[in-house]
N, C-alpha and C. Protein backbone atom coordinates (compact mmCIF):
# COMPACT_ATOMS: atom_id res chain seq x y z
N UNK A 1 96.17 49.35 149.89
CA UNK A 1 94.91 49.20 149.14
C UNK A 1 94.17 50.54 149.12
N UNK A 2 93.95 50.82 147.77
CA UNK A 2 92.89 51.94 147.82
C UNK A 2 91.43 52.26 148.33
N UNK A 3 91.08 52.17 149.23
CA UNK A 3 89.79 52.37 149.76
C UNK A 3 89.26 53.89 149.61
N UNK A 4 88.97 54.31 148.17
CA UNK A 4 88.37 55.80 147.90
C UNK A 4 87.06 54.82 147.97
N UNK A 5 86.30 55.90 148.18
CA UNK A 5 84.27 56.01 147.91
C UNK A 5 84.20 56.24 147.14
N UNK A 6 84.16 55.83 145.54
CA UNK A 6 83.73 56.32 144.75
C UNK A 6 81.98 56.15 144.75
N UNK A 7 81.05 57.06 145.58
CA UNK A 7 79.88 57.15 145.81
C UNK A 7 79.17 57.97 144.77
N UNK A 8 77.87 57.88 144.58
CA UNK A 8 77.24 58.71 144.08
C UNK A 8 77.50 59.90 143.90
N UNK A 9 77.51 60.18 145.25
CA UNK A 9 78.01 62.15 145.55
C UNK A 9 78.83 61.90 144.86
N UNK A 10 80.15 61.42 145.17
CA UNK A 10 80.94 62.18 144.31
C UNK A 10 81.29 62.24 142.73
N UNK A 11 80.24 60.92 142.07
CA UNK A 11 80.28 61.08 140.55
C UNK A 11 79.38 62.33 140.58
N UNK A 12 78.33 62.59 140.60
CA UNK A 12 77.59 63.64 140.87
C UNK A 12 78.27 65.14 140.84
N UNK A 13 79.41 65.27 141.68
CA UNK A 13 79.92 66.10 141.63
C UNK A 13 81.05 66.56 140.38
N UNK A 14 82.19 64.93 140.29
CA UNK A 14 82.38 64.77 139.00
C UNK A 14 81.30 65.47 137.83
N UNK A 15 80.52 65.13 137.86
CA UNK A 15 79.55 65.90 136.81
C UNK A 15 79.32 67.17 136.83
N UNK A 16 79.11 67.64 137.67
CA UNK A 16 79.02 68.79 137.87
C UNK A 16 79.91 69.64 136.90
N UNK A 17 81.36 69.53 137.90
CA UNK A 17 82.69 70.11 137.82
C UNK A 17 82.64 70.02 136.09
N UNK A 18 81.87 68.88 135.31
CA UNK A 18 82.88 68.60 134.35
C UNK A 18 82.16 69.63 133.20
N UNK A 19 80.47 69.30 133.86
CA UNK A 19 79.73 70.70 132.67
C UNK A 19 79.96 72.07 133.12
N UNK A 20 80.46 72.01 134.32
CA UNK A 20 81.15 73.59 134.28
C UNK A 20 82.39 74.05 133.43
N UNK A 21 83.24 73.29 133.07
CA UNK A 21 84.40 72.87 132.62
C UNK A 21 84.13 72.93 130.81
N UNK A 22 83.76 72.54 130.69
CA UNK A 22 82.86 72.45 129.32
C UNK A 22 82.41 73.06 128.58
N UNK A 23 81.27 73.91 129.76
CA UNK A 23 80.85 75.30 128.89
C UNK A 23 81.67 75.76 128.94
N UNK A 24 82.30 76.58 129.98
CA UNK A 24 83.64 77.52 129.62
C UNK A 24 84.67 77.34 128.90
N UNK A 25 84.78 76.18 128.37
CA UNK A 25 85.47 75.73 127.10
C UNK A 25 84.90 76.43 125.79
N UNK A 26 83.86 75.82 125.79
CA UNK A 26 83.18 76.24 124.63
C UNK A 26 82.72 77.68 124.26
N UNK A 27 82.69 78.26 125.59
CA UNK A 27 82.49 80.12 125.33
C UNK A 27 83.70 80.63 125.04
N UNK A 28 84.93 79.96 125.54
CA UNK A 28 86.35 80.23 125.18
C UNK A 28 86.45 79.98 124.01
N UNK A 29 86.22 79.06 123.06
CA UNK A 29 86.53 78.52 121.94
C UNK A 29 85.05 79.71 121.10
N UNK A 30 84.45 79.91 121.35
CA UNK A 30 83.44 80.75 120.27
C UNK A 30 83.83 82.15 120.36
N UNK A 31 84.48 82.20 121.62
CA UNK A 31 84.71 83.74 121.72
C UNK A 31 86.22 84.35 120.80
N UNK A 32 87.03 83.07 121.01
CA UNK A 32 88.05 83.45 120.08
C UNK A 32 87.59 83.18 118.17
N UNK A 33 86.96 82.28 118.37
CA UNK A 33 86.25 82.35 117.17
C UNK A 33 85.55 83.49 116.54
N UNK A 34 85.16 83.93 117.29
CA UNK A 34 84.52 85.49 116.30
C UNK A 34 85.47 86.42 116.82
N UNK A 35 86.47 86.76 117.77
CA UNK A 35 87.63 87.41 117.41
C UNK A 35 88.24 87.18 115.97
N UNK A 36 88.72 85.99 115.83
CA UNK A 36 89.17 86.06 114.42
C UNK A 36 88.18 86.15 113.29
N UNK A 37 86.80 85.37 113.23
CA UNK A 37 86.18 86.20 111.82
C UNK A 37 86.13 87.98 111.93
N UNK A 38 86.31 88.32 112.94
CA UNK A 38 86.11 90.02 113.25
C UNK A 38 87.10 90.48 112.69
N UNK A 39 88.47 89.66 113.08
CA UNK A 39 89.70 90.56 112.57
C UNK A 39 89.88 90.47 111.52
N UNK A 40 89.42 88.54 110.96
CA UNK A 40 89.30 88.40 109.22
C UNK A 40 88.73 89.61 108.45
N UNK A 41 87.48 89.95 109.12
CA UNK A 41 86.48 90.70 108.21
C UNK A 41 87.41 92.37 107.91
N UNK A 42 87.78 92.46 109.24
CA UNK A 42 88.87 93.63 109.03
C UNK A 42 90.04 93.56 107.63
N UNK A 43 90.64 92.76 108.16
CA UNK A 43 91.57 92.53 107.37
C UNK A 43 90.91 92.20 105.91
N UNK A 44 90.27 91.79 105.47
CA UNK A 44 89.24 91.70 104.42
C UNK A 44 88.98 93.27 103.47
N UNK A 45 88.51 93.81 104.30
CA UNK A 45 88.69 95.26 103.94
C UNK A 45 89.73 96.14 103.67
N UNK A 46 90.77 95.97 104.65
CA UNK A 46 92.13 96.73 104.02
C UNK A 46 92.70 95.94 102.95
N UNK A 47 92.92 94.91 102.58
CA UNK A 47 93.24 94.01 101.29
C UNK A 47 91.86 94.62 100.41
N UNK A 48 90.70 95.04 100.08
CA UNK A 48 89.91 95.22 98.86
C UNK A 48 90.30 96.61 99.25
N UNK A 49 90.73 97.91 99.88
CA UNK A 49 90.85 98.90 100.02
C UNK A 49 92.59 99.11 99.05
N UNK A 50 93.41 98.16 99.57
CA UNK A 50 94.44 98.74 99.29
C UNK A 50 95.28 98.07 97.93
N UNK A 51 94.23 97.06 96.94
CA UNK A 51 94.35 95.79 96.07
C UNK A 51 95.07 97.05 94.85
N UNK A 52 93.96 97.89 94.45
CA UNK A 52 94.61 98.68 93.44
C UNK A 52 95.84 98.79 93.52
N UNK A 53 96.39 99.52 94.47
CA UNK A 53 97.71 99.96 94.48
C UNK A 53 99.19 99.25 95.03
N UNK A 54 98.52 97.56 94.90
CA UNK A 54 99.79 96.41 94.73
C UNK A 54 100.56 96.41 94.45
N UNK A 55 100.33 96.65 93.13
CA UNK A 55 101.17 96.62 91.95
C UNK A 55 102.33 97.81 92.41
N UNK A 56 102.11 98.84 92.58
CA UNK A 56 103.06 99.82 92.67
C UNK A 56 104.17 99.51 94.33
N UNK A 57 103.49 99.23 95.12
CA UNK A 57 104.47 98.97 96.26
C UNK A 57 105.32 97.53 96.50
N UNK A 58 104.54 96.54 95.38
CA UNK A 58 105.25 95.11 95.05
C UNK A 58 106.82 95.14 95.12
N UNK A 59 107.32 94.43 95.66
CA UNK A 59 108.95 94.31 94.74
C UNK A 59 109.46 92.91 94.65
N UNK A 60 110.81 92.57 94.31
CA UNK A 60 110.87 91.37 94.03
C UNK A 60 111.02 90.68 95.76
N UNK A 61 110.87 89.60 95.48
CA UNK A 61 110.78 88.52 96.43
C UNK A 61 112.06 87.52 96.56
N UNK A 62 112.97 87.45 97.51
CA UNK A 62 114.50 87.03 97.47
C UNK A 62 114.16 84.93 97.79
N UNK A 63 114.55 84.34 97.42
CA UNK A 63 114.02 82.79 97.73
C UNK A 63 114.92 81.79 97.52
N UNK A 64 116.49 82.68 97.36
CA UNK A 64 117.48 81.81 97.71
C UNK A 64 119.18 82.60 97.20
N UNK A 65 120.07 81.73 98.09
CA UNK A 65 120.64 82.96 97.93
C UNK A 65 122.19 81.44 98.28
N UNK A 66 123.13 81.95 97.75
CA UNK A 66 124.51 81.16 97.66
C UNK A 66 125.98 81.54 97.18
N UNK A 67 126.73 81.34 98.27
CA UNK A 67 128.06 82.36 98.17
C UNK A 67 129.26 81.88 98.83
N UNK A 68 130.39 81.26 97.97
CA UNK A 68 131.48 80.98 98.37
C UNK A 68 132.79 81.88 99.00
N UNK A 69 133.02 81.95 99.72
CA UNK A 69 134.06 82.36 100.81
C UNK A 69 135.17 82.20 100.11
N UNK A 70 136.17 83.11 99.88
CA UNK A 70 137.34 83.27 99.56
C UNK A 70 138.43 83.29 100.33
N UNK A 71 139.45 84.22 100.53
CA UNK A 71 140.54 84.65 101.25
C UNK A 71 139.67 85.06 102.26
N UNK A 72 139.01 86.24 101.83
CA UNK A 72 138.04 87.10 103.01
C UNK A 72 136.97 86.80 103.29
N UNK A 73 136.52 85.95 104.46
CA UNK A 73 135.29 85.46 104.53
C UNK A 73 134.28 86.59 104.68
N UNK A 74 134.22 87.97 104.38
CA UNK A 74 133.27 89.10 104.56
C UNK A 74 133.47 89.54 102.94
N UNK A 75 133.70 88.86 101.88
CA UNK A 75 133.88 88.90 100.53
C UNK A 75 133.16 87.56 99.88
N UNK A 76 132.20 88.01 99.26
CA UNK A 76 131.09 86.69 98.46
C UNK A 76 131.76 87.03 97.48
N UNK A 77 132.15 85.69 97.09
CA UNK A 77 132.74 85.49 96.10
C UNK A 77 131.79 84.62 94.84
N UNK A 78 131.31 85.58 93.83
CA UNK A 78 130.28 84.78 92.89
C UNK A 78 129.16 84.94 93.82
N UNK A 79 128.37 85.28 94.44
CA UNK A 79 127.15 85.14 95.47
C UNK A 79 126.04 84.73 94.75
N UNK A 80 125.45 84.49 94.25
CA UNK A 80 124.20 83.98 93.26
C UNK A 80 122.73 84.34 94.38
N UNK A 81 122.27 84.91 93.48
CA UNK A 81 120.42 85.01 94.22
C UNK A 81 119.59 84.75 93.09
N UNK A 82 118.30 84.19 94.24
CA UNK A 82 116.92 83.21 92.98
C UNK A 82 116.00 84.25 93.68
N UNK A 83 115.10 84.50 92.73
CA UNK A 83 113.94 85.60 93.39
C UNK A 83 112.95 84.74 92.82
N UNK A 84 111.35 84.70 93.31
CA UNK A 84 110.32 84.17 92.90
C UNK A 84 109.85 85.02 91.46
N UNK A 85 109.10 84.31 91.36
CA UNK A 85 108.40 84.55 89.52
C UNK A 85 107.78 86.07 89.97
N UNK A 86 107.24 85.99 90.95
CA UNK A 86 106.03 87.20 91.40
C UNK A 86 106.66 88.24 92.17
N UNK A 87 105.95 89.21 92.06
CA UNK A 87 106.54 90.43 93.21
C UNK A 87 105.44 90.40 94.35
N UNK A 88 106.06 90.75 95.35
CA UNK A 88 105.38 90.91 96.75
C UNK A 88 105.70 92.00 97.74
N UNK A 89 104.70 92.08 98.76
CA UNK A 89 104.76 92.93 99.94
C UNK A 89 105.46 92.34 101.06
N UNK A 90 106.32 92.75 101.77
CA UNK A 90 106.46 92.05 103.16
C UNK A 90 105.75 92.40 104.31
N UNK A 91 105.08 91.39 104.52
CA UNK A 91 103.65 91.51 105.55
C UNK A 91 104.79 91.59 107.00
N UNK A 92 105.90 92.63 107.30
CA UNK A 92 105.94 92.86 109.16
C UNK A 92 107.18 93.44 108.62
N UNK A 93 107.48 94.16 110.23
CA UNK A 93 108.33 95.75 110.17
C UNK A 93 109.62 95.64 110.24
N UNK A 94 110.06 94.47 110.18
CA UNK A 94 111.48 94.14 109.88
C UNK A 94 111.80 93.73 108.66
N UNK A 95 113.42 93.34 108.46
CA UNK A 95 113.49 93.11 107.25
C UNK A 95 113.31 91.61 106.87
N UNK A 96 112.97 91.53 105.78
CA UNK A 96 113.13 89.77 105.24
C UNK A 96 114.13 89.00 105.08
N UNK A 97 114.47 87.88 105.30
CA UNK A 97 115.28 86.75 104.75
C UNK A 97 115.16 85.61 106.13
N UNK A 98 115.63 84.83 106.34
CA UNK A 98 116.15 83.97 106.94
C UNK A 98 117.01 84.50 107.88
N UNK A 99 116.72 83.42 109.31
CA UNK A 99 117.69 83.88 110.53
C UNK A 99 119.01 83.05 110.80
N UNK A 100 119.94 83.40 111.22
CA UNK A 100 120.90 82.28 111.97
C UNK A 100 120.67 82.04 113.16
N UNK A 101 120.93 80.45 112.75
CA UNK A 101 120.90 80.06 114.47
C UNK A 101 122.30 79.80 115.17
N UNK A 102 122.25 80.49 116.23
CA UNK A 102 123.67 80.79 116.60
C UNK A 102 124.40 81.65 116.02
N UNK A 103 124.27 82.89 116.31
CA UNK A 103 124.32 84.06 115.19
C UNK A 103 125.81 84.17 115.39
N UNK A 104 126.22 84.03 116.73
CA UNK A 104 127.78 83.91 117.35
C UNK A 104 128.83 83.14 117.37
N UNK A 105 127.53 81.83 116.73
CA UNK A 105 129.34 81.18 116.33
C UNK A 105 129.97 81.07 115.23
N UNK A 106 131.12 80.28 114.58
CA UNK A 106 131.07 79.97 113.10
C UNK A 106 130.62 79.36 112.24
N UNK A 107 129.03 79.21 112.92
CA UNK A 107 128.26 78.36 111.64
C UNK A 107 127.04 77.53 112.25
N UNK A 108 126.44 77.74 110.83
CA UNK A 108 125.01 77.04 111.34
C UNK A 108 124.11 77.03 110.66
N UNK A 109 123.09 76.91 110.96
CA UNK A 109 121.48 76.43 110.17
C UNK A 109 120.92 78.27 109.71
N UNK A 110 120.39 78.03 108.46
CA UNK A 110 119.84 79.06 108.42
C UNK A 110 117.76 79.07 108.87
N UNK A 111 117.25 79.46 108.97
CA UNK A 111 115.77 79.29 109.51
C UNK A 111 115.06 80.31 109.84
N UNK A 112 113.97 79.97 109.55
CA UNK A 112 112.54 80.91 110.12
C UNK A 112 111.87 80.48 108.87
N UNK A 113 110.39 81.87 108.72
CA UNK A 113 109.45 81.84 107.91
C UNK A 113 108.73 83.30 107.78
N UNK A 114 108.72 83.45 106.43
CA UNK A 114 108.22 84.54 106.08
C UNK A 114 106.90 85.01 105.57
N UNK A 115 105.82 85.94 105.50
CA UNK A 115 104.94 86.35 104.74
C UNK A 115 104.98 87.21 104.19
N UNK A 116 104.31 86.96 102.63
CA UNK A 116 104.33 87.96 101.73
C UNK A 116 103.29 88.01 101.44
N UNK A 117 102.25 89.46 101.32
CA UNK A 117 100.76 89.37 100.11
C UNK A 117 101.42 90.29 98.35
N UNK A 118 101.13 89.64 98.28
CA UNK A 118 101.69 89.45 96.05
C UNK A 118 100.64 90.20 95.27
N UNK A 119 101.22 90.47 94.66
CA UNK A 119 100.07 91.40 93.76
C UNK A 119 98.63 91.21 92.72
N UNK A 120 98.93 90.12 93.11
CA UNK A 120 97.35 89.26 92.31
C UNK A 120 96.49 89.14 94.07
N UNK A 121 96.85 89.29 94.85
CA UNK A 121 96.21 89.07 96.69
C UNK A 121 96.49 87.55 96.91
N UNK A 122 97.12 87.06 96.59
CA UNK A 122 97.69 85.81 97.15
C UNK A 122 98.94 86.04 97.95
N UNK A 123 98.75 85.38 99.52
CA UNK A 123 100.08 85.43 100.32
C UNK A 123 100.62 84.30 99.72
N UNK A 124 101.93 84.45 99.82
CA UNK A 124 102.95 83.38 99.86
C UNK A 124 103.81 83.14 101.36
N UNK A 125 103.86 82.28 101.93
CA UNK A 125 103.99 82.19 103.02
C UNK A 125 105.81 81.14 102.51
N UNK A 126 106.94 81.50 103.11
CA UNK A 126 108.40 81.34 102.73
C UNK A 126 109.13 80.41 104.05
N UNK A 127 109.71 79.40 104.06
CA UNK A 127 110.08 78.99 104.94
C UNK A 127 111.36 78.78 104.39
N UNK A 128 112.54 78.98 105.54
CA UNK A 128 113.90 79.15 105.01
C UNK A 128 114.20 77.96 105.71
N UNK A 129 115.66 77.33 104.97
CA UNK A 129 116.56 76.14 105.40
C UNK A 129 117.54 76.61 104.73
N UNK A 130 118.51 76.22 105.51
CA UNK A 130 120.08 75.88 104.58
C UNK A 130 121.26 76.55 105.89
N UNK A 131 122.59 76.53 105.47
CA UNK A 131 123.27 76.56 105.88
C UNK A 131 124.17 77.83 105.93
N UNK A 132 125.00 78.20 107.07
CA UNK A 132 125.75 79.32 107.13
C UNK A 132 127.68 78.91 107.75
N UNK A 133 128.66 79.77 106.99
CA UNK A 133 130.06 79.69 107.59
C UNK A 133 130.66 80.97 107.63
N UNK A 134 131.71 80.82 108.08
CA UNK A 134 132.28 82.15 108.34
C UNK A 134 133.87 81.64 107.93
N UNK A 135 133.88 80.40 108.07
CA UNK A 135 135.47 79.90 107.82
C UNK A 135 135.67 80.68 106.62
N UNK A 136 137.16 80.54 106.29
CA UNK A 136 137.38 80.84 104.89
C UNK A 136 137.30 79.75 104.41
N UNK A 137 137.35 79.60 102.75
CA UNK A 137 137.11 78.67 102.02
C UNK A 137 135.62 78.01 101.83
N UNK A 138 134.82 78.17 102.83
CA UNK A 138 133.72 77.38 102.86
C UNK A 138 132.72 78.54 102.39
N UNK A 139 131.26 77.43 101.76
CA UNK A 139 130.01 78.00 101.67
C UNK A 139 129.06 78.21 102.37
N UNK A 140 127.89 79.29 101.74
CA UNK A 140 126.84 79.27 102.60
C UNK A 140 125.19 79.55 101.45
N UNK A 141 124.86 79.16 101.83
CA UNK A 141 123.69 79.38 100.97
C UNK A 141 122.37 78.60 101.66
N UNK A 142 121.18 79.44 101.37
CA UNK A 142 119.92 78.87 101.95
C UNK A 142 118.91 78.89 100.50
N UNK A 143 117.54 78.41 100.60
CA UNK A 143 116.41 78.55 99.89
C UNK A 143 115.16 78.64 100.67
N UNK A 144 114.36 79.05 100.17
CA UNK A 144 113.01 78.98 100.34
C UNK A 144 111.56 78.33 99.64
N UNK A 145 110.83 77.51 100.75
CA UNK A 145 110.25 75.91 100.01
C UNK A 145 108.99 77.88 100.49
N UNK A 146 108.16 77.72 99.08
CA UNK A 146 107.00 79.01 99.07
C UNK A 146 105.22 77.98 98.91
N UNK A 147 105.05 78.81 100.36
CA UNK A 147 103.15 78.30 100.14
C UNK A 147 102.53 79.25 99.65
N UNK A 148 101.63 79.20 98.79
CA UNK A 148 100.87 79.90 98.49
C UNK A 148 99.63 80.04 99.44
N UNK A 149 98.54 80.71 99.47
CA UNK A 149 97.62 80.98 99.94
C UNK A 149 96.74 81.62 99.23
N UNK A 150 95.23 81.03 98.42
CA UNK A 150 94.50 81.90 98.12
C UNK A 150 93.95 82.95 97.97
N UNK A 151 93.94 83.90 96.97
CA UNK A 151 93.46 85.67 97.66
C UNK A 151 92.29 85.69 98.40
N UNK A 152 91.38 84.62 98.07
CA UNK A 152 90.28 84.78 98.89
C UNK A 152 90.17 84.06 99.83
N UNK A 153 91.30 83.43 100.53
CA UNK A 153 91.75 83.13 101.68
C UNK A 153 92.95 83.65 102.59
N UNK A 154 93.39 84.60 101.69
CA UNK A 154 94.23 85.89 102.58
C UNK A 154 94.07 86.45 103.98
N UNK A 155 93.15 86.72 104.39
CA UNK A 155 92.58 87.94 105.43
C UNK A 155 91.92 86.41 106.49
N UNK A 156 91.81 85.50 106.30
CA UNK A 156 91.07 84.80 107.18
C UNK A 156 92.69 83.47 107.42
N UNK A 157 93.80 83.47 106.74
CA UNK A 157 94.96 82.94 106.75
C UNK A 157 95.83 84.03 107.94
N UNK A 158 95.99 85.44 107.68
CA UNK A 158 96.33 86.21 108.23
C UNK A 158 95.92 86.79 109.70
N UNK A 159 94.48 86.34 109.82
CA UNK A 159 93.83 86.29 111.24
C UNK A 159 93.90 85.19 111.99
N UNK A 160 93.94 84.01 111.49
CA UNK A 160 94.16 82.59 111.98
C UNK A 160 95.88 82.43 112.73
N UNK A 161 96.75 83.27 111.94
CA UNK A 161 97.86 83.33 112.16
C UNK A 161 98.48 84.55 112.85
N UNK A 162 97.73 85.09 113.58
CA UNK A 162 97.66 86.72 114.70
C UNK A 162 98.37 87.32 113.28
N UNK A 163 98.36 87.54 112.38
CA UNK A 163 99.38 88.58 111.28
C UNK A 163 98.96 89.47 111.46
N UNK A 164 97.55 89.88 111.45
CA UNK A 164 96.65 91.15 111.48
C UNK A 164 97.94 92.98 111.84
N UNK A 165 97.60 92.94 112.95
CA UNK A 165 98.41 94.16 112.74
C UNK A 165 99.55 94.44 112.49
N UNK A 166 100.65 93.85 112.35
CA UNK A 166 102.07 93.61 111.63
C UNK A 166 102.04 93.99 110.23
N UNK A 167 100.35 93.07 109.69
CA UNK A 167 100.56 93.14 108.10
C UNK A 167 99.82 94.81 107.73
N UNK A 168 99.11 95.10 108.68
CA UNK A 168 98.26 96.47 108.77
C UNK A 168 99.14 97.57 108.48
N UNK A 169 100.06 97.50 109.66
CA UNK A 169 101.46 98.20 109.84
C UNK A 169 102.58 98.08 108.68
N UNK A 170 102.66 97.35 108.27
CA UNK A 170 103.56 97.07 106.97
C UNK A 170 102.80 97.73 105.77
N UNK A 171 101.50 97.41 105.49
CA UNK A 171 101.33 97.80 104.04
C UNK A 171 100.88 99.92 104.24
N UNK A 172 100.85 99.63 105.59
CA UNK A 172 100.72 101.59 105.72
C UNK A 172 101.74 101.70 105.31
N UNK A 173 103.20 101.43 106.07
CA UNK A 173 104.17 102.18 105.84
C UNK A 173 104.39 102.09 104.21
N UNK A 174 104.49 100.71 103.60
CA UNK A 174 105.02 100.68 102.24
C UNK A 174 103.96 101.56 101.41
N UNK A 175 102.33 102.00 101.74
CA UNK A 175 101.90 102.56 100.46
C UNK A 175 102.50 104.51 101.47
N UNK A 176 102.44 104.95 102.55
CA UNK A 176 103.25 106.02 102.86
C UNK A 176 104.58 106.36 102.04
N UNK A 177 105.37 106.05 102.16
CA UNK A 177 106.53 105.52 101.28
C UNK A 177 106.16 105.69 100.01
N UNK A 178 105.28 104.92 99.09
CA UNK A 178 105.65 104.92 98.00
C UNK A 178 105.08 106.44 97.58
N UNK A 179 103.71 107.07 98.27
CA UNK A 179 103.28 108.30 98.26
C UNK A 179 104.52 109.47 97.98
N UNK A 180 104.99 108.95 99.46
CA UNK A 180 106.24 110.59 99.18
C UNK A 180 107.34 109.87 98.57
N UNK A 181 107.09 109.25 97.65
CA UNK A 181 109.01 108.76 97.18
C UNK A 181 108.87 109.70 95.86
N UNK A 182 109.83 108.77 95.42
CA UNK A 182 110.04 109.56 93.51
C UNK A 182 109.31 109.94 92.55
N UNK A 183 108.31 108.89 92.95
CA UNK A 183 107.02 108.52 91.40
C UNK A 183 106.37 109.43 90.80
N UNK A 184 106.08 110.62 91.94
CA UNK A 184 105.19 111.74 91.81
C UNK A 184 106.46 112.63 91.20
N UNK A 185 107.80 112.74 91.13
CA UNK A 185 108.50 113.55 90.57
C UNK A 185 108.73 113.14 89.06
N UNK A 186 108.88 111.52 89.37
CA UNK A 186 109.33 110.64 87.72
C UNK A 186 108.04 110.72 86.67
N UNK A 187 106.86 110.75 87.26
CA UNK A 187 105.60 111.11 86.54
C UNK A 187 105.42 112.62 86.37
N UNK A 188 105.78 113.76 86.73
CA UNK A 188 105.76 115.29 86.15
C UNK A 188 107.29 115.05 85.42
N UNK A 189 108.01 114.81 85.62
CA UNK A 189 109.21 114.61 84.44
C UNK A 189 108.66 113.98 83.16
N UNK A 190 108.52 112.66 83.19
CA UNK A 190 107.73 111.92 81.60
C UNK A 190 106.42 112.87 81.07
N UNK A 191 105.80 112.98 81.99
CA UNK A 191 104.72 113.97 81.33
C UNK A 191 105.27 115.43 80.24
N UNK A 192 106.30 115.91 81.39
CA UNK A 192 107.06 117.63 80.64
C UNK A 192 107.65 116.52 79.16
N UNK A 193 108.31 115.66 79.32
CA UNK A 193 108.91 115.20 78.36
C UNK A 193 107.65 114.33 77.11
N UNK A 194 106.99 114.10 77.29
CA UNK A 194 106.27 113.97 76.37
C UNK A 194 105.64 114.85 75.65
N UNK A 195 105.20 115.96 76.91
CA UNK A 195 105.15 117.12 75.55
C UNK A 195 105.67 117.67 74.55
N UNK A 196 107.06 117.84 75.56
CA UNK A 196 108.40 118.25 74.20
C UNK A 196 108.01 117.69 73.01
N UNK A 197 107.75 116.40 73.34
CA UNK A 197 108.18 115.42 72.27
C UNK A 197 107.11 115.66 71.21
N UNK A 198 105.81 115.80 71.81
CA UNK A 198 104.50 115.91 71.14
C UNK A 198 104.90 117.56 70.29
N UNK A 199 105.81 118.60 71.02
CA UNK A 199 105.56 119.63 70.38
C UNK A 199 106.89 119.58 69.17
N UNK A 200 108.13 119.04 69.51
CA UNK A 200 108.38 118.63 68.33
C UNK A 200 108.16 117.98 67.36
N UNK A 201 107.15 117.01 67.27
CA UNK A 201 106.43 116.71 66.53
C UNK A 201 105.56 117.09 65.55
N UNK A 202 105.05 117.96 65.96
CA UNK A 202 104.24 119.27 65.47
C UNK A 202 104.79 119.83 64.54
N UNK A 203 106.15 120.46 64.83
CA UNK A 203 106.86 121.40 64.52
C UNK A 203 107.64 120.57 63.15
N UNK A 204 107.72 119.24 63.00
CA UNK A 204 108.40 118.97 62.57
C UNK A 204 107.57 118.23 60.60
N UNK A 205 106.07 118.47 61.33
CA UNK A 205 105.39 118.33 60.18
C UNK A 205 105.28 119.32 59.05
């Protein structure tokens, strides 16, 4: 038989313990709370800082992909890929697609989930399924079911979801990159060449 005291004192104390318990809940819960509007508000700013120049570091977006095994199972035979309607960024420093599970054996589930911010500022957020083989003869192919996310729910989607510096880190490197790549050479080329063109023109009146 249980013979506890449940006495005064010790509801009393019960009480105690429990509004101590409580507040520090609640300073825990407000404190991470304005961590993330802080990092939102951050992230808020590098998305209206870096919106112009979307368009140029965009590329296509891969969202499904299917390929029959031949003689040589390291030979896609016919491989077929679906890309989304839109072009996008990949918000983190690895590459995109879908993972295997069980990368070591001969076969298995394909899985994970991806983020992208798109060039209108809407993330699309990518979750992969489907299947993988290595046998010969057999297939493999996965897809991707795509969420969208509001542009003006971007930066507060991306803080809710720790993305913050991954996606920080990603869109440096991709607008770095697109800085020193070709564009600045392919744009003084079309330019020399339009003059030509403008001065044969001239010449030709």
């Amino acid at each position: 038989m249980d013979t506890t005291d449940t006495s005064s004192t010790d509801l009393a104390a019960l009480a105690a313990l429990t509004a101590v318990v409580t507040e520090q809940d609640a300073a825990h819960c407000a404190a991470i709370e304005a961590e993330q509007q802080a990092t939102a508000a951050e992230l808020q700013r590098v998305l209206d800082t870096v919106r112009p120049a979307l368009r140029a570091v965009c590329s296509r977006v891969q969202v499904g992909y299917a390929a029959h095994h031949q003689g040589d199972v390291n030979y896609d035979q016919g491989a077929s890929r679906q890309y989304l309607a839109e072009r996008g960024l990949y918000l983190d420093t690895d590459d995109p697609g879908p993972g295997q599970e069980n990368p070591r054996a001969n076969g298995g589930r394909y899985l994970g989930t991806d983020l992208f911010l798109l060039g209108d500022g809407r993330l699309a957020w990518l979750t992969y399924s489907g299947s993988w083989s290595r046998w010969q003869g057999s297939s493999s192919s996965w897809d991707a079911d795509v969420e969208y996310v509001p542009a003006e729910m971007a930066a507060v989607e991306m803080a809710a979801q720790n993305r913050g510096p991954r996606a920080i880190a990603a869109i440096r490197a991709a607008l770095a990159a697109q800085a020193d790549g070709t564009k600045p050479k392919a744009t003084t080329a079309a330019l020399a060449r339009a003059e030509r063109l403008t001065a044969l023109a001239t010449l030709a009146r």
